[in-house]
Protein backbone atom coordinates (compact mmCIF):
# COMPACT_ATOMS: atom_id res chain seq x y z
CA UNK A 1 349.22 157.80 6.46
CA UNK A 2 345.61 156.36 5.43
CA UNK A 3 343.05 154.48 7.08
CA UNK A 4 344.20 151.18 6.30
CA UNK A 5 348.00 151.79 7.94
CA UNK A 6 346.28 152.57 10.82
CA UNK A 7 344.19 149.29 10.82
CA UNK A 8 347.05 147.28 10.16
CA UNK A 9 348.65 148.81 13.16
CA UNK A 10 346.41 149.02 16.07
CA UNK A 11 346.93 148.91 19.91
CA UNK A 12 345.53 145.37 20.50
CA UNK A 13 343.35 145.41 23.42
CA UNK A 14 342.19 142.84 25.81
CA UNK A 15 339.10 144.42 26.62
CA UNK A 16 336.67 145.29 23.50
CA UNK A 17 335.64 148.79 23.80
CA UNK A 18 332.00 148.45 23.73
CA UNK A 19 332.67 147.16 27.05
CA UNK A 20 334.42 150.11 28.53
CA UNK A 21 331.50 152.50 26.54
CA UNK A 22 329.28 150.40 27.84
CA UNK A 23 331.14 150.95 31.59
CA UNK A 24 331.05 154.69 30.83
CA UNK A 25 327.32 155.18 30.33
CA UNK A 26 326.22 153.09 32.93
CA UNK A 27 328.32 151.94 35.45
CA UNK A 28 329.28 154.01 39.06
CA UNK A 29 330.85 157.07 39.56
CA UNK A 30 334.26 155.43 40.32
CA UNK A 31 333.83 152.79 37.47
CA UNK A 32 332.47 155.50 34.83
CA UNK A 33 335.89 157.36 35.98
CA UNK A 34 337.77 153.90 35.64
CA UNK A 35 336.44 153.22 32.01
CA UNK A 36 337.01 156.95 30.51
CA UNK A 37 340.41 156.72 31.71
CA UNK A 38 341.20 153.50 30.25
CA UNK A 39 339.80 154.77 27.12
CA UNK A 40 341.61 157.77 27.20
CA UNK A 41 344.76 155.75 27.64
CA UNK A 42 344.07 153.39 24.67
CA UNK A 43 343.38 156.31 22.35
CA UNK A 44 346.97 157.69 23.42
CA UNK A 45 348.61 154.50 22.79
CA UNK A 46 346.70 154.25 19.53
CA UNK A 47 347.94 157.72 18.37
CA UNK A 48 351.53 157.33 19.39
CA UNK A 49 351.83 153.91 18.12
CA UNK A 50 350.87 155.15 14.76
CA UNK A 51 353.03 157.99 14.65
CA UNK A 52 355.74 155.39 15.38
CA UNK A 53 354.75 153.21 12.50
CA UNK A 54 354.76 156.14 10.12
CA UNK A 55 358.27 156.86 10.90
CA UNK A 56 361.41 156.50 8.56
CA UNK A 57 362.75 152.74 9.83
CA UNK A 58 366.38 152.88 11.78
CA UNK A 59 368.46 149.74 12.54
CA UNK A 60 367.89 149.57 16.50
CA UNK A 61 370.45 146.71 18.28
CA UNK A 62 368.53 144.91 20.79
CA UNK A 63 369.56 144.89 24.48
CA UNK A 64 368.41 141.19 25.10
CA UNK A 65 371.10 138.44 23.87
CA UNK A 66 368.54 136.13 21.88
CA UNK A 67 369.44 132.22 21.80
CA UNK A 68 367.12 130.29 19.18
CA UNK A 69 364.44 128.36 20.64
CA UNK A 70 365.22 129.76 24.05
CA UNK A 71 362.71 132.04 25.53
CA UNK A 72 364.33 135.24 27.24
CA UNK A 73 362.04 137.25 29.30
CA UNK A 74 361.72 140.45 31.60
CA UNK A 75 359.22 141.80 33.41
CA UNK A 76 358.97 145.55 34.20
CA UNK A 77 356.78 147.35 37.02
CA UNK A 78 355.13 150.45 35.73
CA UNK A 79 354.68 151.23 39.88
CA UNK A 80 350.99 152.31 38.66
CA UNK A 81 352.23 155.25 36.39
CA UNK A 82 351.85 155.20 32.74
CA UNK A 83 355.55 155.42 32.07
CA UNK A 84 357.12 152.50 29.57
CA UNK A 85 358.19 150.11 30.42
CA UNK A 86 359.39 150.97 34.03
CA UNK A 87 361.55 149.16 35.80
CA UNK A 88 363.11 145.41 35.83
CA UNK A 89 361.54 143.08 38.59
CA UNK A 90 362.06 139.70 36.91
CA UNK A 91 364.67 138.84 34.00
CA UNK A 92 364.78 135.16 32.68
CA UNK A 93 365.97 132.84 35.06
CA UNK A 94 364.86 134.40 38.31
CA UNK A 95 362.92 132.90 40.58
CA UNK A 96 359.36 133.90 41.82
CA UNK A 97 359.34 137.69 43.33
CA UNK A 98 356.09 136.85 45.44
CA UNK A 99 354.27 139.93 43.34
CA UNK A 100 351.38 138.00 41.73
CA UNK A 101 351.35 139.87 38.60
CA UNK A 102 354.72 139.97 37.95
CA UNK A 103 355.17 136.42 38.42
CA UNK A 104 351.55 135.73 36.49
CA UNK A 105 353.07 137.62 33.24
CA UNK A 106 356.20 135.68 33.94
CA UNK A 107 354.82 132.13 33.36
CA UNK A 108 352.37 133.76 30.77
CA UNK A 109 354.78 134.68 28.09
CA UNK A 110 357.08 131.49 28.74
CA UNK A 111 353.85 129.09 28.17
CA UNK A 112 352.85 131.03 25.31
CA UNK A 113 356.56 130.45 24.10
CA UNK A 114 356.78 126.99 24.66
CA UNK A 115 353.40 126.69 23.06
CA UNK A 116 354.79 128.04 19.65
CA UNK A 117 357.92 126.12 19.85
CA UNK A 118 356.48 122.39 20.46
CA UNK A 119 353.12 122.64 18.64
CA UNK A 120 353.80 124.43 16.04
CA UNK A 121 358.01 124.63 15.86
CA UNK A 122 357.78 128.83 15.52
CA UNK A 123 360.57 130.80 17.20
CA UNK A 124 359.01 133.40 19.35
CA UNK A 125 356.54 135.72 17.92
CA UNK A 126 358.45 136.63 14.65
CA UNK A 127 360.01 133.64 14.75
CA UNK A 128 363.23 134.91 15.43
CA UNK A 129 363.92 134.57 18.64
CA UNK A 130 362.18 138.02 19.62
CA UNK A 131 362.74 138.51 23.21
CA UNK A 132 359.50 138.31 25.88
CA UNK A 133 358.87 141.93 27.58
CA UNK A 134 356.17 142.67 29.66
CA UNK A 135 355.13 145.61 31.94
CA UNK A 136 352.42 145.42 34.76
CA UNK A 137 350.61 147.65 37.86
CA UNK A 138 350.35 149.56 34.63
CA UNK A 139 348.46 153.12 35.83
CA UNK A 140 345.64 153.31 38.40
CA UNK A 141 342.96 150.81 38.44
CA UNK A 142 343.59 150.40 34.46
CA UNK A 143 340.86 148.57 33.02
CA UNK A 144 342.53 146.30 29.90
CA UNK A 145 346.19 144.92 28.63
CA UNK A 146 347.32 145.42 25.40
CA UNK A 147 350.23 144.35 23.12
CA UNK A 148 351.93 147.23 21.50
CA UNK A 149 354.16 145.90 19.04
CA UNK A 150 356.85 145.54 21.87
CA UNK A 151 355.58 144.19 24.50
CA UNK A 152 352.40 143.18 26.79
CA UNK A 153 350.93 145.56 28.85
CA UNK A 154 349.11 145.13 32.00
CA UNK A 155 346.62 147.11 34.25
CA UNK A 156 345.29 145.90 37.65
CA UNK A 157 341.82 146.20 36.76
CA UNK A 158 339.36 148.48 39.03
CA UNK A 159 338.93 145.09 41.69
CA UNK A 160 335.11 146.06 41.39
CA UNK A 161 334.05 145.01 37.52
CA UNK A 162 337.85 143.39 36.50
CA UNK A 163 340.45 141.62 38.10
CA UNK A 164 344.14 141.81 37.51
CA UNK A 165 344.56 141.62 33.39
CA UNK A 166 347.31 138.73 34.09
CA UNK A 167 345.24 136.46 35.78
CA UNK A 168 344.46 134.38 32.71
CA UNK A 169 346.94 133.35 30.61
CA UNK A 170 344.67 133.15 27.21
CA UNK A 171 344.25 136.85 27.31
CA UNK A 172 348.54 136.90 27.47
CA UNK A 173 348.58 134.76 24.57
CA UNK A 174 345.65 136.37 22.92
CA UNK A 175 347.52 139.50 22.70
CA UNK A 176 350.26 137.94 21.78
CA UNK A 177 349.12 136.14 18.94
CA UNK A 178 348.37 139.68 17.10
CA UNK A 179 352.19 139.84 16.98
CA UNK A 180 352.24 136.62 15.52
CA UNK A 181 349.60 137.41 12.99
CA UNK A 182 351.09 141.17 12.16
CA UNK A 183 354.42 139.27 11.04
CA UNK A 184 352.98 136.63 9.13
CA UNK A 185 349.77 138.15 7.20
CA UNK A 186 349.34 141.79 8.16
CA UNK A 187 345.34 141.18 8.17
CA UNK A 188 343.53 144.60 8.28
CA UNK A 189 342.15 145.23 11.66
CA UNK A 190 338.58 146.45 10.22
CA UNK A 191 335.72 144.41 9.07
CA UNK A 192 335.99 140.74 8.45
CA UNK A 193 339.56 140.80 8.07
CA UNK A 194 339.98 142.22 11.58
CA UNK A 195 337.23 139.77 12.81
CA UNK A 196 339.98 137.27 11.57
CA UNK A 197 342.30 138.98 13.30
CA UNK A 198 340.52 138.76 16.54
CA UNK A 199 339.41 134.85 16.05
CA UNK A 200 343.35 133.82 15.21
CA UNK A 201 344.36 135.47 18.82
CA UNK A 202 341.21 133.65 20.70
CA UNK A 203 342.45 130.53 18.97
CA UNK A 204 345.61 130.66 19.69
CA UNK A 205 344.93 132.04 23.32
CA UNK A 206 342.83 129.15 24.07
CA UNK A 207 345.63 126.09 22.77
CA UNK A 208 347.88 128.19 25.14
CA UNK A 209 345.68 127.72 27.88
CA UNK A 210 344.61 124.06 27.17
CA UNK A 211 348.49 123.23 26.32
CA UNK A 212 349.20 124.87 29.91
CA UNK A 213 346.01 122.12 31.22
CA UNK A 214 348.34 118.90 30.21
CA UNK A 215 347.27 119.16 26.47
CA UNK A 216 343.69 119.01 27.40
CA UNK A 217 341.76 116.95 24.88
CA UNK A 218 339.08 119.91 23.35
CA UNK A 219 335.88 118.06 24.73
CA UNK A 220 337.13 118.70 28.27
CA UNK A 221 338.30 122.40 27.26
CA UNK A 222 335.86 125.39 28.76
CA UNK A 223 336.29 127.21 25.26
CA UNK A 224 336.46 130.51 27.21
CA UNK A 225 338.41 133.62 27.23
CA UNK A 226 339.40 135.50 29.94
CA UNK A 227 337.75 133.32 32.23
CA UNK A 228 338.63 134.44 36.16
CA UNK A 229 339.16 138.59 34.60
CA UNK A 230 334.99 139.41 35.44
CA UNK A 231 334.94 140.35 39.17
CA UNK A 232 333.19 138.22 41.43
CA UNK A 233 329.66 140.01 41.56
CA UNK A 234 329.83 140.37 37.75
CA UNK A 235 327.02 138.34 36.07
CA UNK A 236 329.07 136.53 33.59
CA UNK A 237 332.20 133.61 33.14
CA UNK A 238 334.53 135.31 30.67
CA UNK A 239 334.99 137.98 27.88
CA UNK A 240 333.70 135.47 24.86
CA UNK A 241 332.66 131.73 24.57
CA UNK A 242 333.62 130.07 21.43
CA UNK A 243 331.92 127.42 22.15
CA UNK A 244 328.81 129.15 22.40
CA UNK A 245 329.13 132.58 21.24
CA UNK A 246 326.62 135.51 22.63
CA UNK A 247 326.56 133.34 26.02
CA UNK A 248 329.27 134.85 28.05
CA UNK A 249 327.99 137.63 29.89
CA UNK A 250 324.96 139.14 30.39
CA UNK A 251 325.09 142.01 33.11
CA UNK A 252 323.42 145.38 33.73
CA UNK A 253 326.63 147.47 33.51
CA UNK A 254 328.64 145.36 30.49
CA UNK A 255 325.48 144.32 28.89
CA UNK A 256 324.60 141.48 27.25
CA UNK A 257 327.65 139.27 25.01
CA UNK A 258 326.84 140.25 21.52
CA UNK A 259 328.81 137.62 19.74
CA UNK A 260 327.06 135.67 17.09
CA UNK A 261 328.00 132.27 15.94
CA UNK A 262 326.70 132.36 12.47
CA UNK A 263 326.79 134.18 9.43
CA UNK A 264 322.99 134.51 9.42
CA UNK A 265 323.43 137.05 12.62
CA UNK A 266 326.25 138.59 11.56
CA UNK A 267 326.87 142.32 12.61
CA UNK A 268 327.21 145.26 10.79
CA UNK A 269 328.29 148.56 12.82
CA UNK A 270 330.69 151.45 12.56
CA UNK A 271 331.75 150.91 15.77
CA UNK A 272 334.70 148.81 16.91
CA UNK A 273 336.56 148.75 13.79
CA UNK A 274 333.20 147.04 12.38
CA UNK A 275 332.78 144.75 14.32
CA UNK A 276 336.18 142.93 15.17
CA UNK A 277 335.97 141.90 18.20
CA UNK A 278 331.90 140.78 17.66
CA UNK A 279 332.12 139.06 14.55
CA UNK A 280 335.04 137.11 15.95
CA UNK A 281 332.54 134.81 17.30
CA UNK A 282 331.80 133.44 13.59
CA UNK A 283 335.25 131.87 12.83
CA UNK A 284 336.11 130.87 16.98
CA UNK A 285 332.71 128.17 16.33
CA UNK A 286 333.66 127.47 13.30
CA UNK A 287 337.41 126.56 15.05
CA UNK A 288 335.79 125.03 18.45
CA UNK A 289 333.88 122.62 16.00
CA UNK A 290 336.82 121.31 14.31
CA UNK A 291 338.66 120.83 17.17
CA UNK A 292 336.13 118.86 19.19
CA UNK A 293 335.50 116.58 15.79
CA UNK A 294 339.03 115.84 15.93
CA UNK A 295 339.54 114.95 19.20
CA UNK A 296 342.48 115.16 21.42
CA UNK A 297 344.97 118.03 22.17
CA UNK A 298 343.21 121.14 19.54
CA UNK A 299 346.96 122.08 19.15
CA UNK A 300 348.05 118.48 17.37
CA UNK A 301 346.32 118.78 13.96
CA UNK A 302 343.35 122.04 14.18
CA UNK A 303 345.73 123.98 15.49
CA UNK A 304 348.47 123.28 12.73
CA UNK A 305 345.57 123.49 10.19
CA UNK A 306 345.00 126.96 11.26
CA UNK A 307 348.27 127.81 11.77
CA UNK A 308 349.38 126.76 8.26
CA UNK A 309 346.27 129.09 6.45
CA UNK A 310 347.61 132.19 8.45
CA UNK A 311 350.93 131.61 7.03
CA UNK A 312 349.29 130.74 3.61
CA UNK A 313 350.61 133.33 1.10
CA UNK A 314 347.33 133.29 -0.43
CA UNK A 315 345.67 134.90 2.91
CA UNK A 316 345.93 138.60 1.81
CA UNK A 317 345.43 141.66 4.30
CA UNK A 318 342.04 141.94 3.54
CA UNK A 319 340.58 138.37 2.97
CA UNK A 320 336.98 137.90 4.72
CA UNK A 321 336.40 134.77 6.11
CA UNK A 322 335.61 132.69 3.30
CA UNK A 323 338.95 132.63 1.79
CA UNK A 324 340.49 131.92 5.45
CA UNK A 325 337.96 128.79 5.62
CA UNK A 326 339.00 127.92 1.96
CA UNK A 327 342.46 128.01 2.78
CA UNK A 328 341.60 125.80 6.20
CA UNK A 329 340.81 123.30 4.05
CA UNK A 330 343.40 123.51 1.55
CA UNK A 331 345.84 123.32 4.45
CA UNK A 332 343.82 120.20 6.05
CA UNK A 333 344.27 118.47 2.80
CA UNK A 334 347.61 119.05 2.43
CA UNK A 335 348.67 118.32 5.98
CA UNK A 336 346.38 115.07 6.66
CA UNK A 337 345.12 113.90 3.28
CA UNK A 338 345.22 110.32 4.34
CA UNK A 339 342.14 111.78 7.06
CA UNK A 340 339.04 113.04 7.95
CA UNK A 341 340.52 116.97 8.46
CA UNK A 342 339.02 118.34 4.90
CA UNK A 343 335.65 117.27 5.10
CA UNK A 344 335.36 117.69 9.34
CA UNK A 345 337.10 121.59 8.50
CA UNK A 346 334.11 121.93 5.23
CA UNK A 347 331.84 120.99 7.14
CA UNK A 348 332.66 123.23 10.55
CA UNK A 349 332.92 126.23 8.33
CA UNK A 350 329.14 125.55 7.00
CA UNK A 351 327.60 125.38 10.02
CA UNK A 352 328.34 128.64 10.94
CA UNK A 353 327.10 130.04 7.68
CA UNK A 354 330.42 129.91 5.45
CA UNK A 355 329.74 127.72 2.40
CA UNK A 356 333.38 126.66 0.46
């Protein structure tokens, strides 16, 4: 299996791992221990997850009864072992167990459903009806959550750096959305492509959250992600702006935000894939200035605009961002061509540096 299988099929992380390195070299004792673990962990998942992938494909019936348009989802407690998925503490339909993170992931997935299926009429995640399943209290004072191709994943955070990894729903639908994206365009999780990757989940994750705030209109939107997951004496509001990328965070253990918001800073590194989850912050402006031209709910029309270029057959696995902003505005045309989408979309993607 080559490089590029393995980038198509990552463990999808909440927390970048520059973060947790960062955590590891200069954090406590307790939090260095914290962050190598949770590294450790993701490496596992990584490896296993890949080994699945490899694997000769067999038929495999599903447990859940799937109803079309009808979210069905259940909640497992890992009991803070590392164990999969653990057991059942809330199927759909149930009411509220009084466990905050069970009950968190609960609403989580069903907004992120409900999101897909008004705004944008998709079916689940493959848009088939696939059936919601999410574990939590995963391991001891795991730092991240991460969607493995099954389900969503959730550690308590170490209470000193991170809170629980449910407490905001745009990192649930953030994760989520690289389901979405692996069944419709397969984008290569390296590079630009997996900076694409990246943006389409904070996109996506954010119009979840804002659809959860009434349909907030975008100028009232905070444009953050993970916002209430940095511990209170944590200098810093969320994991990335994309409203202002690079302004985040700035603390002694995590460091500084290192997000860039145009092509002029763009970063080149080995490390995280190249850059995915740094360059990200190129195509999230480029999305929070279409939206706020727009106006209104994000979801109603730059939403559907970006939603349409993912599922664009044109978008191939390793397109850098210039052919996803070409295809934004092929896709604006074609949906609103009686409005201002094109040119607001054009002009968006050139002032972050990405002439069409």
């Amino acid at each position: 299996m080559g490089d590029q299988a393995v980038h198509r099929h990552s463990i999808f992380c909440a927390l970048p791992p520059q973060i947790l390195r960062r955590v590891a070299e200069y954090g406590t004792e307790e939090q260095r221990e914290a962050a190598l673990r949770t590294m450790a962990t993701d490496n596992t998942f990584r490896t296993l997850r890949a080994i699945r992938l490899a694997a000769p494909v067999t038929a495999v019936a599903s447990t859940a009864l799937t109803v079309d348009g009808q979210v069905q989802r259940t909640i497992f407690d890992a009991r803070n072992r590392t164990s999969l998925p653990g057991r059942v503490v809330r199927a759909e339909g149930a009411s509220e167990t009084g466990d905050v993170a069970v009950d968190e992931a609960y609403d989580g997935l069903g907004d992120t459903h409900e999101f897909y299926r008004t705004a944008l009429n998709r079916d689940s995640i493959d848009d088939q009806g696939m059936p919601l399943n999410a574990t939590v209290h995963y391991g001891r004072r795991y730092d991240n959550a991460f969607w493995d191709g099954r389900r969503m994943v959730f550690g308590d955070g170490d209470g000193v750096l991170f809170n629980r990894f449910t407490i905001a729903v745009d990192i649930t639908a953030h994760e989520m959305a690289h389901g979405v994206t692996e069944s419709e365009a397969q984008l290569i999780y390296a590079n630009q492509s997996g900076a694409l990757n990246e943006s389409l989940s904070d996109v996506f994750g954010s119009l979840v959250k804002q659809y959860r705030n009434d349909k907030q209109d975008a100028a009232e939107a905070d444009w953050l992600i993970g916002e209430g997951l940095l511990a209170e004496d944590v200098q810093g509001t969320a994991l990335r702006s994309m409203k202002e990328p690079g302004t985040a965070f700035d603390d002694p253990v995590l460091g500084r935000d290192p997000q860039p918001g145009h092509m002029d800073d763009f970063v080149r590194t080995d490390e995280d894939n190249g850059g995915v989850h740094i360059n990200s912050g190129i195509p999230n402006r480029a999305f929070y200035l279409v939206a706020t031209a727009i106006g209104g709910f994000a979801g109603d029309r730059a939403g559907r605009i970006w939603y349409a270029a993912l599922r664009d057959p044109r978008l191939r696995p390793n397109s850098m961002f210039r052919r996803f902003a070409r295809l934004t505005a092929v896709n604006a045309w074609n949906l609103f061509p009686d409005g201002d989408e094109h040119r607001i979309v054009r002009d968006a993607w050139r002032q972050v540096g990405v002439d069409i």
